[in-house]
C-alpha atoms as a PDB file:
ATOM      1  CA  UNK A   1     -71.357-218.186-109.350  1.00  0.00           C
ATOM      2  CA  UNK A   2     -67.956-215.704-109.289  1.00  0.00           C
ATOM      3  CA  UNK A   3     -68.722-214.838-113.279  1.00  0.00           C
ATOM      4  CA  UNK A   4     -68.441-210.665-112.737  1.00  0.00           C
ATOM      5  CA  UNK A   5     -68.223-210.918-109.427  1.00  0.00           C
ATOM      6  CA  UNK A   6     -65.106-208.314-107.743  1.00  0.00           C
ATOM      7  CA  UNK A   7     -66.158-208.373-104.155  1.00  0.00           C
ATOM      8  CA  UNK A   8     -67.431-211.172-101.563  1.00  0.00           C
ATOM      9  CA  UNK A   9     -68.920-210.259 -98.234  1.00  0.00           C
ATOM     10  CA  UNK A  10     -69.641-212.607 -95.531  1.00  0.00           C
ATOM     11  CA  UNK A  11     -72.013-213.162 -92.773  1.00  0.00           C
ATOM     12  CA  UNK A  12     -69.849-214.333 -89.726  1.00  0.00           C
ATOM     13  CA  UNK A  13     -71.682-216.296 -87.497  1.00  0.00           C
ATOM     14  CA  UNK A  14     -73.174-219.830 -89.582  1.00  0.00           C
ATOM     15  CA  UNK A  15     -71.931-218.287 -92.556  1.00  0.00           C
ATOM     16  CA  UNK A  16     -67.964-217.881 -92.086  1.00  0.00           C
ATOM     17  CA  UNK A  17     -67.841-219.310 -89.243  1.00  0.00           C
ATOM     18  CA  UNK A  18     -69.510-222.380 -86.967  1.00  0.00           C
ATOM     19  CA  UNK A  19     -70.627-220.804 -84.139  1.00  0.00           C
ATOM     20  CA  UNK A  20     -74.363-219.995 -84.099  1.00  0.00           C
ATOM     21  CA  UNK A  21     -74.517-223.374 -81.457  1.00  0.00           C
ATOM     22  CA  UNK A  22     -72.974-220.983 -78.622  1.00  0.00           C
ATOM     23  CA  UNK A  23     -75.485-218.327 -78.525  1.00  0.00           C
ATOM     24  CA  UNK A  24     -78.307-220.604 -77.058  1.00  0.00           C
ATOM     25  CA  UNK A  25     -76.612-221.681 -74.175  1.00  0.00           C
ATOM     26  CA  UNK A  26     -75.267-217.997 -73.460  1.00  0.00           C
ATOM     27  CA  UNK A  27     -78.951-216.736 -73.719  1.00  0.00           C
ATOM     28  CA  UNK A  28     -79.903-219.547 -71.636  1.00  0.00           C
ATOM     29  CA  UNK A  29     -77.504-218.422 -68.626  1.00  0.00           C
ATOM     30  CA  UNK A  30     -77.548-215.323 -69.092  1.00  0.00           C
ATOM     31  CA  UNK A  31     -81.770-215.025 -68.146  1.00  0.00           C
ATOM     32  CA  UNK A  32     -81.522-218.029 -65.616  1.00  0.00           C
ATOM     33  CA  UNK A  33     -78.953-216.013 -63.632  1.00  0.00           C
ATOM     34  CA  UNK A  34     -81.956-213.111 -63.243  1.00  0.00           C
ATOM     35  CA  UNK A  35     -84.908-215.884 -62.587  1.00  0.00           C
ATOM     36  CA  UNK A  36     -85.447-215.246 -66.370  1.00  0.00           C
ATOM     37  CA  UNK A  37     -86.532-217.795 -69.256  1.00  0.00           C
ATOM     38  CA  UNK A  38     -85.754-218.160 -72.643  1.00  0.00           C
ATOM     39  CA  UNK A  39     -88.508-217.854 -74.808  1.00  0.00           C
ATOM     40  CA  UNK A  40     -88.721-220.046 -77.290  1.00  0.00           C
ATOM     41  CA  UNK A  41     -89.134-217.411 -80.470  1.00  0.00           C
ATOM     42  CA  UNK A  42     -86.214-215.642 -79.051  1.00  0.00           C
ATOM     43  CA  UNK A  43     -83.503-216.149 -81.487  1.00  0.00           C
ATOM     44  CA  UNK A  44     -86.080-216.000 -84.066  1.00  0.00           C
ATOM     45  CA  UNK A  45     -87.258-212.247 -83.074  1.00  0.00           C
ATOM     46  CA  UNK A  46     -83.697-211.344 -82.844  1.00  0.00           C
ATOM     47  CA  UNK A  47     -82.994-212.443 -86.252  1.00  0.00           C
ATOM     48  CA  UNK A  48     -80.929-209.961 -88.086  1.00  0.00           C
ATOM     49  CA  UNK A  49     -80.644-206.894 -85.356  1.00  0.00           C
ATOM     50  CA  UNK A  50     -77.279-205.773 -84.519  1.00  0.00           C
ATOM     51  CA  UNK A  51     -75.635-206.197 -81.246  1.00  0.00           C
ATOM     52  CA  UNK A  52     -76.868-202.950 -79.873  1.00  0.00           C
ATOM     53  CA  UNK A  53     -80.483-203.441 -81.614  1.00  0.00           C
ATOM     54  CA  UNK A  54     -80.786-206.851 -79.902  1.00  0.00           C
ATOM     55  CA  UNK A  55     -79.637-205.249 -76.580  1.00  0.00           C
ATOM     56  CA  UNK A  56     -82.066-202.677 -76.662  1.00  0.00           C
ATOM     57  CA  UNK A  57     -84.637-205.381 -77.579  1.00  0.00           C
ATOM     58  CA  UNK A  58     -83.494-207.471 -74.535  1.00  0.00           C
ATOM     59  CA  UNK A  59     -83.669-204.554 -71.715  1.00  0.00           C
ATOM     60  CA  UNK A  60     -87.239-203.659 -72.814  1.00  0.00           C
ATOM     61  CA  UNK A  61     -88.305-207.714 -73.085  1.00  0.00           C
ATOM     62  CA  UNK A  62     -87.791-208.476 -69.898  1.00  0.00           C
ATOM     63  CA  UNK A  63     -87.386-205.300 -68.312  1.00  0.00           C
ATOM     64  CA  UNK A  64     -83.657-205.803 -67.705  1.00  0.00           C
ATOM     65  CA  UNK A  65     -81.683-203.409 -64.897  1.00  0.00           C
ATOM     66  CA  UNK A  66     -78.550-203.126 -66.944  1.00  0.00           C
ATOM     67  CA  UNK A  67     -77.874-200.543 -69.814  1.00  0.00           C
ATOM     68  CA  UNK A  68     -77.925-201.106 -73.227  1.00  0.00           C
ATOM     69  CA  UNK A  69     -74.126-200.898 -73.411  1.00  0.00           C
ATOM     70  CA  UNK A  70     -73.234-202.855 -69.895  1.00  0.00           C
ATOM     71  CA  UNK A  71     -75.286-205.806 -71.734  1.00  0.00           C
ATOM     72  CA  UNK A  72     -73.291-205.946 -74.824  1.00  0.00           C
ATOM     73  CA  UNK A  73     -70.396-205.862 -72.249  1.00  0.00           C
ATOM     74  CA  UNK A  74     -71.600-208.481 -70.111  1.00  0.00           C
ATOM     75  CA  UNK A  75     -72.638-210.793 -73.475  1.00  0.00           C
ATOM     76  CA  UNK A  76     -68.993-210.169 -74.887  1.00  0.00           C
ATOM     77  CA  UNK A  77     -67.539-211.023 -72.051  1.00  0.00           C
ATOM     78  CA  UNK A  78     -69.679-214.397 -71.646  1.00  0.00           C
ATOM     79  CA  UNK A  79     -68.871-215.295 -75.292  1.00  0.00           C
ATOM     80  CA  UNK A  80     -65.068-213.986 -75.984  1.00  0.00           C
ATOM     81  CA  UNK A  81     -63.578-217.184 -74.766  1.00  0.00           C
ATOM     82  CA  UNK A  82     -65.462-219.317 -76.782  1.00  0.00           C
ATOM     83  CA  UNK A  83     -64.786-217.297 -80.299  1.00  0.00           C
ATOM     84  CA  UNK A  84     -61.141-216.929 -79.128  1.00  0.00           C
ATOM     85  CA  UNK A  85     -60.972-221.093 -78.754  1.00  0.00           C
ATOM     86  CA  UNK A  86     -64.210-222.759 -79.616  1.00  0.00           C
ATOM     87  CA  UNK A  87     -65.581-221.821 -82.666  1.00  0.00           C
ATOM     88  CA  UNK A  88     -63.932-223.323 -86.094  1.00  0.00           C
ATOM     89  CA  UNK A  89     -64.539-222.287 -90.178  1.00  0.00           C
ATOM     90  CA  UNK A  90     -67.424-223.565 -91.784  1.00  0.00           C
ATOM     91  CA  UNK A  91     -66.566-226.366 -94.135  1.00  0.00           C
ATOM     92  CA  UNK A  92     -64.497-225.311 -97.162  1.00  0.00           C
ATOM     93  CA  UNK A  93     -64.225-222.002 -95.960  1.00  0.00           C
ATOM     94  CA  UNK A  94     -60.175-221.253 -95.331  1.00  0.00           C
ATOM     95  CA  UNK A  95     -59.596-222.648 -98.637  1.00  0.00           C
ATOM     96  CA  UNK A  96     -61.793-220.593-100.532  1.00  0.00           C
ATOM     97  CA  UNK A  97     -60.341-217.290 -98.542  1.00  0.00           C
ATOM     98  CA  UNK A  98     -57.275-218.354-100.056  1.00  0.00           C
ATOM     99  CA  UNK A  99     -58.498-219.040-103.566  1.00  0.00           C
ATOM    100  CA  UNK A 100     -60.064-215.331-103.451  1.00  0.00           C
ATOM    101  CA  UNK A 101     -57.097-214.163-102.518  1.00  0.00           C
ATOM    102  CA  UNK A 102     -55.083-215.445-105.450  1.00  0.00           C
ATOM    103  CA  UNK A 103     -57.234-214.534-107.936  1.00  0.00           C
ATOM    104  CA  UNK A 104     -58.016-210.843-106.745  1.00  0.00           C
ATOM    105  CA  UNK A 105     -61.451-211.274-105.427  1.00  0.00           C
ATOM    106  CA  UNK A 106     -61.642-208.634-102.791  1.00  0.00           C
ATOM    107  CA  UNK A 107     -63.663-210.080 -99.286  1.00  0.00           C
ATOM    108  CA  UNK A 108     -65.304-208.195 -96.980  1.00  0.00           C
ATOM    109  CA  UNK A 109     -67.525-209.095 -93.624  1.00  0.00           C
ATOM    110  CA  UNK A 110     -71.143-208.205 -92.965  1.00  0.00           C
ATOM    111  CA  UNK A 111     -72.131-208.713 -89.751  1.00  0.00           C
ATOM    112  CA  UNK A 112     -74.818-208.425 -86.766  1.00  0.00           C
ATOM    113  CA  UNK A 113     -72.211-209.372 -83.951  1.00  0.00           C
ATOM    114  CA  UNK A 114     -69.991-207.049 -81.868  1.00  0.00           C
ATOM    115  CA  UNK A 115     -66.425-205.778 -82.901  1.00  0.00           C
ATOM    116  CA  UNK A 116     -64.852-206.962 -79.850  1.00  0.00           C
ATOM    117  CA  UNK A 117     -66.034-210.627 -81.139  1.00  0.00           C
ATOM    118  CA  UNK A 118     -65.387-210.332 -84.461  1.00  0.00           C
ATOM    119  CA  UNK A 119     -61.538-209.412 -83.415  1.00  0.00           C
ATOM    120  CA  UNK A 120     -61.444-212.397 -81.370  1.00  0.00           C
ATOM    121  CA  UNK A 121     -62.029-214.710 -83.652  1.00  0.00           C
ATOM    122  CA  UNK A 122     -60.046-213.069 -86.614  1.00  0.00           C
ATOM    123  CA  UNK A 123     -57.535-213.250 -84.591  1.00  0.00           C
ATOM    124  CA  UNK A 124     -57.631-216.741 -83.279  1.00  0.00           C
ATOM    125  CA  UNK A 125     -58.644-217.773 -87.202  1.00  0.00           C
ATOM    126  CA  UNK A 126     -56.023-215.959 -88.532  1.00  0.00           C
ATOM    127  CA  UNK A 127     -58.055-214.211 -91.320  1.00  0.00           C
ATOM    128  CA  UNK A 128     -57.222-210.367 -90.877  1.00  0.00           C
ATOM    129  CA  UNK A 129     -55.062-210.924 -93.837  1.00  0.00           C
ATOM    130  CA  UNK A 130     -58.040-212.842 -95.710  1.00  0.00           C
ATOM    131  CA  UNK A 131     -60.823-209.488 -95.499  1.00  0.00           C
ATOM    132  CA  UNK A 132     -60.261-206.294 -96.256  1.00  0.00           C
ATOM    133  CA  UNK A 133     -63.134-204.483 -94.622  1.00  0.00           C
ATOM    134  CA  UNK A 134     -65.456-205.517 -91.605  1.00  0.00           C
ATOM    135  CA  UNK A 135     -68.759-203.203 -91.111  1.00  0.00           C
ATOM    136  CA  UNK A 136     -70.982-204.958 -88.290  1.00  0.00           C
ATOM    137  CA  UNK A 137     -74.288-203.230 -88.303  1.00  0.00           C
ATOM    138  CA  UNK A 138     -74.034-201.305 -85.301  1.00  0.00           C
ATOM    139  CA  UNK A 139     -71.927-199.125 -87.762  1.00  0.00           C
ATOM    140  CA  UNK A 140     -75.348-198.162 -89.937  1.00  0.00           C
ATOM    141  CA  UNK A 141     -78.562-197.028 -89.515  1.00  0.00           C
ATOM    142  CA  UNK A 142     -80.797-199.908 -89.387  1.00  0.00           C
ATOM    143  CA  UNK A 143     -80.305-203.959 -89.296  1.00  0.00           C
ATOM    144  CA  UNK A 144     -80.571-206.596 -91.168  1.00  0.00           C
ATOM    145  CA  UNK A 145     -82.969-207.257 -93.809  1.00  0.00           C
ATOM    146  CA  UNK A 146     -82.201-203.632 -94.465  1.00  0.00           C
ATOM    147  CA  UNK A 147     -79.529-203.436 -97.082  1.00  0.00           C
ATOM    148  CA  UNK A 148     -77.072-200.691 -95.219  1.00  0.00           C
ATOM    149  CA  UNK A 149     -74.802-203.199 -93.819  1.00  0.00           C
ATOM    150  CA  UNK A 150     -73.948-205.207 -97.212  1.00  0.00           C
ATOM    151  CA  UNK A 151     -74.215-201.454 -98.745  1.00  0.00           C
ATOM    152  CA  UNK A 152     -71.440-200.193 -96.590  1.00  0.00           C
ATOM    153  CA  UNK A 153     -69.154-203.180 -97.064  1.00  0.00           C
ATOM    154  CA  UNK A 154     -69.739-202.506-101.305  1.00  0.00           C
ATOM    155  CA  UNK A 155     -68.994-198.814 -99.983  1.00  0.00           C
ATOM    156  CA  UNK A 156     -65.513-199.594 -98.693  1.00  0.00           C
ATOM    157  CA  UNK A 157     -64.846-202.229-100.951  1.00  0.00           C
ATOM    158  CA  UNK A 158     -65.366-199.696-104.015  1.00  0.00           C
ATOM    159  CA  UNK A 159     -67.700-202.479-105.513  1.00  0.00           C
ATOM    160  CA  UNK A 160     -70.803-201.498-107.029  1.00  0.00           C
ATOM    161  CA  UNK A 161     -73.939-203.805-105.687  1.00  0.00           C
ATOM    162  CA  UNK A 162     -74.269-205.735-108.959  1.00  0.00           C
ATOM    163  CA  UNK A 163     -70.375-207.070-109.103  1.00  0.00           C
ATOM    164  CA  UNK A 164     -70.441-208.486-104.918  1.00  0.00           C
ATOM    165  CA  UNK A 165     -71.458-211.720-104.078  1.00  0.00           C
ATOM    166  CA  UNK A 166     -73.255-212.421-100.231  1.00  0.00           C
ATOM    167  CA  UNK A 167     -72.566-215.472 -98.575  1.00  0.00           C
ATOM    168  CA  UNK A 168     -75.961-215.729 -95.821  1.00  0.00           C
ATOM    169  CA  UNK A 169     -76.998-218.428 -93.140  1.00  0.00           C
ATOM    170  CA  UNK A 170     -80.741-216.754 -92.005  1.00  0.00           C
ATOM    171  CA  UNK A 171     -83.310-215.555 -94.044  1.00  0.00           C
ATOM    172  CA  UNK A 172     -83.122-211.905 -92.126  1.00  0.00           C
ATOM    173  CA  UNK A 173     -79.143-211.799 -93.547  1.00  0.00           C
ATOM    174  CA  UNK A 174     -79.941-212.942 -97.580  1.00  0.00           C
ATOM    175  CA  UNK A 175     -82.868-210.479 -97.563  1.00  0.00           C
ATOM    176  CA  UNK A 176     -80.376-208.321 -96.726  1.00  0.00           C
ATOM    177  CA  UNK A 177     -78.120-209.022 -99.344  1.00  0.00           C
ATOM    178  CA  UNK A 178     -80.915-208.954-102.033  1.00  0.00           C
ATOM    179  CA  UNK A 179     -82.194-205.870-100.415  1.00  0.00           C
ATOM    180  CA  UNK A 180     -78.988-204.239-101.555  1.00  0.00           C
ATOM    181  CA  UNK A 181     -78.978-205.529-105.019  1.00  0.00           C
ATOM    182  CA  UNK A 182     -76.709-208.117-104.888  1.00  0.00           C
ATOM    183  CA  UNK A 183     -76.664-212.234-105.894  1.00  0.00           C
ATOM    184  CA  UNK A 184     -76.239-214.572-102.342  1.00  0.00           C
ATOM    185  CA  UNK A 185     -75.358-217.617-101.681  1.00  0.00           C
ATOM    186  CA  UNK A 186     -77.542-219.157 -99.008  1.00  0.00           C
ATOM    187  CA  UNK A 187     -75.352-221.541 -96.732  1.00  0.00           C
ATOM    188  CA  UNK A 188     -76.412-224.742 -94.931  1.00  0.00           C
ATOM    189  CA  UNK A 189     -76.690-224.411 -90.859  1.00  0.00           C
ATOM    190  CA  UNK A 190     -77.787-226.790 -88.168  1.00  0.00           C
ATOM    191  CA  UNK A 191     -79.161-223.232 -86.183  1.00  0.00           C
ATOM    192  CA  UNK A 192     -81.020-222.869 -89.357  1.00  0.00           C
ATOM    193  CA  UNK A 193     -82.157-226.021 -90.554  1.00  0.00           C
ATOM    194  CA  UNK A 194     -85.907-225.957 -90.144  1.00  0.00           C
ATOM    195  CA  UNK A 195     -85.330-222.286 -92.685  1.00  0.00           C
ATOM    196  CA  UNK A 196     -84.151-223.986 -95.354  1.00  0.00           C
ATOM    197  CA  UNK A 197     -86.941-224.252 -97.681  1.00  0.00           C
ATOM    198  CA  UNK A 198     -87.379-219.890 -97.050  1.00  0.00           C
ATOM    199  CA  UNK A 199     -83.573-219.432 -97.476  1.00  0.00           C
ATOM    200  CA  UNK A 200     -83.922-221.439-101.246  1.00  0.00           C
ATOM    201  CA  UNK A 201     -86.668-219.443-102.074  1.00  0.00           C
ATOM    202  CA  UNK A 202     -84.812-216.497-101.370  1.00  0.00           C
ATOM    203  CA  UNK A 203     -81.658-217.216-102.377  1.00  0.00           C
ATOM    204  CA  UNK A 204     -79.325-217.559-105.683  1.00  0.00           C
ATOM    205  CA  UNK A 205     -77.292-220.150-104.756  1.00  0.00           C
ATOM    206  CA  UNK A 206     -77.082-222.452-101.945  1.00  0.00           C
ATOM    207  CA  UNK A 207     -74.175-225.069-100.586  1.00  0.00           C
ATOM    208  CA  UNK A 208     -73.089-227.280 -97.323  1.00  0.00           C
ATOM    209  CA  UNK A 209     -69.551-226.554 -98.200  1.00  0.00           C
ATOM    210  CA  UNK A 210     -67.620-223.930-100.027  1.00  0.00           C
ATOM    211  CA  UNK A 211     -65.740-226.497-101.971  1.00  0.00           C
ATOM    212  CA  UNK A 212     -68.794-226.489-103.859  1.00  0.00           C
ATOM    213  CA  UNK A 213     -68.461-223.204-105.468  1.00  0.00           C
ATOM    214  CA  UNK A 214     -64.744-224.298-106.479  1.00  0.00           C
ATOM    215  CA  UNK A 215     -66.125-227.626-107.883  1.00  0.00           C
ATOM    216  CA  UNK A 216     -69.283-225.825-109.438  1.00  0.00           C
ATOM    217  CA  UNK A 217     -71.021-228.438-107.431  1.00  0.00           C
ATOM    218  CA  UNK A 218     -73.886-225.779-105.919  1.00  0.00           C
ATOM    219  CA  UNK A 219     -77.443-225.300-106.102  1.00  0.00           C
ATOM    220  CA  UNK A 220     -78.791-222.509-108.426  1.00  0.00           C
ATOM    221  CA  UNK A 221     -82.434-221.381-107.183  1.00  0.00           C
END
């Protein structure tokens, strides 16, 4: 899976990280508190849109009061805690930071949440040493599947597409990555179970753990 491969870009949130199990309960309270209900194709309509996208989405759902940029206050401020203390590394994952690491792999992050999150949880993870560059897609033009997110990590990683390696959780975030020309590795999720059939059709690789790319235990698609 790392033959040719110079740069690795992450997902954060079920890819990187475990904490795609917050966001539901967030949502939840967050609509209950304005007589609101969640629907239940929600997360999957959201699927891929960055932070402000999925604002801007939200306010014209359900009509919502608030600006697009008091919401992604207001959902930052509901979910800082929990990335600062909750949320842990997927399985495998802080050892295979450190392998890149010591063998020159550069690492970069890809991702649909907020700055202000992704800080938190760098910083309560310790990684900021780990990545080089992190581009969250409010930072391009347009969302996941498009390819500019994953394009602008390759950009500041001075990678060319065909030597960096995605690690995904949703099918949205591996179009993404093959959208930009590059092999991904899809990665297993509870949020996602009930994609996994779509995310091994669309993906090069797939694993539960990323001791399984050390141990060349993986799936090739």
């Amino acid at each position: 899976m790392l033959e040719n491969i110079q740069s690795i870009i992450f997902d954060l949130d079920g890819t990187l990280v475990d904490s795609m199990w917050l966001w539901h309960d967030i949502d939840v309270e967050f609509l209950e508190a304005r007589g609101l209900t969640l629907p239940e194709t929600y997360q999957h309509d959201i699927e891929g849109m960055s932070f402000t996208e999925t604002a801007v989405y939200t306010k014209d759902l359900f009509k919502l009061k608030e600006s697009v940029e008091e919401l992604k206050f207001i959902w930052n401020q509901m979910a800082i805690e929990k990335y600062s203390y909750e949320v842990a590394y997927k399985p495998g994952a802080k050892s295979f930071l450190r392998y890149c690491r010591q063998h020159g792999i550069a690492l970069g992050i890809a991702t649909s949440n907020s700055k202000e999150l992704v800080g938190a949880v760098a910083h309560a993870l310790h990684f900021w040493h780990d990545i080089q560059e992190i581009v969250t897609a409010c930072e391009v033009a347009h969302g996941k599947p498009a390819p500019d997110v994953y394009l602008e990590a390759a950009k500041r990683l001075q990678t060319e597409p065909a030597h960096c390696l995605v690690f995904e959780d949703v099918p949205m975030g591996i179009r993404a990555g093959k959208n930009a020309g590059m092999r991904v590795c899809a990665v297993e999720d509870p949020f996602s179970a009930h994609q996994v059939e779509e995310k091994r059709r669309l993906a090069d690789y797939y694993i539960s753990s990323y001791e399984q790319v050390l141990d060349h235990t993986y799936e090739t698609l």
